[in-house]
N, C-alpha and C. Protein backbone atom coordinates (compact mmCIF):
# COMPACT_ATOMS: atom_id res chain seq x y z
N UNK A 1 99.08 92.38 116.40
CA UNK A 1 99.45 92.70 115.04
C UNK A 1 98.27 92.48 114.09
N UNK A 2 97.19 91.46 114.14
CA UNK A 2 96.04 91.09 113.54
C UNK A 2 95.26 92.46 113.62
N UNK A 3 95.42 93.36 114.58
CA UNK A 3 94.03 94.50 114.51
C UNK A 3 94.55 95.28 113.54
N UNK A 4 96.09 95.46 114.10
CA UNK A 4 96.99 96.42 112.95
C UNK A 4 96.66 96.13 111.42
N UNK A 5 97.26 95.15 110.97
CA UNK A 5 96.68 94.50 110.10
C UNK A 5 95.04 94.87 109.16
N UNK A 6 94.54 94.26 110.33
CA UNK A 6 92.80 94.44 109.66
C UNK A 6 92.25 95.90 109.54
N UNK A 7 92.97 96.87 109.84
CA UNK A 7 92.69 98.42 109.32
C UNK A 7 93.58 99.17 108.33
N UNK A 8 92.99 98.93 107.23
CA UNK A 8 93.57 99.54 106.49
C UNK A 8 94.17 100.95 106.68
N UNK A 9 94.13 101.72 107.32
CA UNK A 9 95.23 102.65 106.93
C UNK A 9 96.29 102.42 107.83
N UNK A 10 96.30 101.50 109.27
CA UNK A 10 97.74 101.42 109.92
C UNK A 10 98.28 99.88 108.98
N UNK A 11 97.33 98.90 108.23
CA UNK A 11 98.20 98.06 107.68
C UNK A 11 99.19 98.82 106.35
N UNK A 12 98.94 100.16 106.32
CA UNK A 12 99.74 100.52 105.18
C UNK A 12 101.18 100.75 105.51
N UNK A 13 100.98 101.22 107.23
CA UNK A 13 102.20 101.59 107.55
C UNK A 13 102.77 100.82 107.89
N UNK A 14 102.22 99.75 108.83
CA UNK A 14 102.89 98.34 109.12
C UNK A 14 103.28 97.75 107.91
N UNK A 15 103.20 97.72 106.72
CA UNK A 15 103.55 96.84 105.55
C UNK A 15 104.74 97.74 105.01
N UNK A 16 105.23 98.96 105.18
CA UNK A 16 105.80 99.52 104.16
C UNK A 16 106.53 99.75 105.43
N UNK A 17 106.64 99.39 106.83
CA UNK A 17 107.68 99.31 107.97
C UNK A 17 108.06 97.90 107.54
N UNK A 18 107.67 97.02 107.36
CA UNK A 18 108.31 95.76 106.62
C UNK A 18 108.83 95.80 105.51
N UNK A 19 108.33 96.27 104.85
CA UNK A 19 109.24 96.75 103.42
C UNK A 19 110.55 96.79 103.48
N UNK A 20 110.74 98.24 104.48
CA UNK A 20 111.94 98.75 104.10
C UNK A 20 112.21 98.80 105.76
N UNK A 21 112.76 98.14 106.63
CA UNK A 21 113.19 97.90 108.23
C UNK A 21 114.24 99.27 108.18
N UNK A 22 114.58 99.44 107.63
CA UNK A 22 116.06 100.27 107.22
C UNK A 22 116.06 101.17 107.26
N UNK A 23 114.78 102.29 106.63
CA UNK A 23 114.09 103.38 107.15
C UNK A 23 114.47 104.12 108.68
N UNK A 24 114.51 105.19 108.40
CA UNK A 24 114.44 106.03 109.94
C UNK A 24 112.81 106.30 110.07
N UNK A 25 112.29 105.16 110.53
CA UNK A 25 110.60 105.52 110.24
C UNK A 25 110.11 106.14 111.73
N UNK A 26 109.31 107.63 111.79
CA UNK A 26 109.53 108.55 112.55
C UNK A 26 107.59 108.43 112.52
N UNK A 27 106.82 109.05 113.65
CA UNK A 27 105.30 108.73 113.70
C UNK A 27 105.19 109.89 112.53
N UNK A 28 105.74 111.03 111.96
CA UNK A 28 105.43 112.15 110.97
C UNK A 28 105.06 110.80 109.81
N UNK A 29 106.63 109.87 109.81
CA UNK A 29 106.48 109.25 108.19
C UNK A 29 105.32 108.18 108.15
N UNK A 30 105.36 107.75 109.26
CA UNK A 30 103.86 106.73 109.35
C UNK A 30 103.13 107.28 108.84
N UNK A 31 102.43 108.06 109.48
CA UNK A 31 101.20 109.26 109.45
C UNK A 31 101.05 109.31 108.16
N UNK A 32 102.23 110.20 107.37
CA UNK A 32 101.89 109.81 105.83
C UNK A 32 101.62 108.69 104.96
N UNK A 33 102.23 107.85 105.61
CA UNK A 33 101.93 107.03 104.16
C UNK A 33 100.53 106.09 104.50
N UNK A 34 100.05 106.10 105.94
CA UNK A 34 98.82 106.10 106.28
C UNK A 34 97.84 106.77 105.75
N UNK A 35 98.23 108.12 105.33
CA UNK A 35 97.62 109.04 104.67
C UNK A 35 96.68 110.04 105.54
N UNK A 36 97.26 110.12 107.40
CA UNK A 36 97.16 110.62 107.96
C UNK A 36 97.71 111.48 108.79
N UNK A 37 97.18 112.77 109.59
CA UNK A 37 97.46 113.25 110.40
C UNK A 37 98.49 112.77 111.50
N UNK A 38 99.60 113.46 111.86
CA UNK A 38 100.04 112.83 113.08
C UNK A 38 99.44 112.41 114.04
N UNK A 39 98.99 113.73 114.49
CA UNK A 39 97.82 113.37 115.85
C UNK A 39 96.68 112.50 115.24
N UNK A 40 95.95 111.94 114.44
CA UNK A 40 94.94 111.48 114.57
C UNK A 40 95.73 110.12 114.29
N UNK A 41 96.80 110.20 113.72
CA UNK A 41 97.45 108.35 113.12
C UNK A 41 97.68 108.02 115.12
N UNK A 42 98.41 108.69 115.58
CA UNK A 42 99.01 108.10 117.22
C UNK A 42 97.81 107.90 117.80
N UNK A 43 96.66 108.80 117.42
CA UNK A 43 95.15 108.52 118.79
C UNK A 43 94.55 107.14 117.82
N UNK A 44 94.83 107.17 117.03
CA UNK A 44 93.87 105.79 115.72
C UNK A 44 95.00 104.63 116.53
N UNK A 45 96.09 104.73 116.62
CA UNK A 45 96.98 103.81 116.42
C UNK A 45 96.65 103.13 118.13
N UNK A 46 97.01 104.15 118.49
CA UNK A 46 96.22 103.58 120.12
C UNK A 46 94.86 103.15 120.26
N UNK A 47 93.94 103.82 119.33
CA UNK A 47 92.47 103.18 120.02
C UNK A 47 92.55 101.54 119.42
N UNK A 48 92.72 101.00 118.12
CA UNK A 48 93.47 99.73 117.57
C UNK A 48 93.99 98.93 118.21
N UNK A 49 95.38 99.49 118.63
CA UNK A 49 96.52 98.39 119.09
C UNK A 49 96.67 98.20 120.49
N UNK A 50 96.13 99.65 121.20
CA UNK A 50 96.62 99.36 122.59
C UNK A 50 97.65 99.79 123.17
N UNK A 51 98.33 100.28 122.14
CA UNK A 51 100.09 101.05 122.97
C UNK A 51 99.96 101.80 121.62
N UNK A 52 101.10 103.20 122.36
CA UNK A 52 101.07 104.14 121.48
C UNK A 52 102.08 103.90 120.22
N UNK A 53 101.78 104.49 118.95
CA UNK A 53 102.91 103.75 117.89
C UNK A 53 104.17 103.86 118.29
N UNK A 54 105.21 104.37 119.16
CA UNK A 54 106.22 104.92 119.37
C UNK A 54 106.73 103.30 120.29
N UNK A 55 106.04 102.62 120.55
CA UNK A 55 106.51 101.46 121.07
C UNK A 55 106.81 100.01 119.95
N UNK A 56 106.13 100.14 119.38
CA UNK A 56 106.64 99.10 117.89
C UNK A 56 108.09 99.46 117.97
């Protein structure tokens, strides 16, 4: 969670998945509010964390 964290554009999504748990949060809505691409948020999110976002 610390790498997540220390990159700003997946800590945007990780923080605003804490926000609101309640959300139907889908890799499209990540992506946005990351302020990225699908495909490049899931290949970013994996080179980072290590598992693909769909496992959080």
């Amino acid at each position: 969670m610390l790498a997540e964290l220390a990159d700003e554009r997946l800590a945007k999504a990780m923080m605003a998945m804490h926000a609101r748990p309640e959300a139907a949060w889908t890799l499209e809505t990540l992506a946005g509010v990351a302020t990225m691409s699908r495909s490049r948020f899931a290949k970013h999110f994996l080179d980072i964390v290590g598992l693909p976002p769909w496992t959080i």
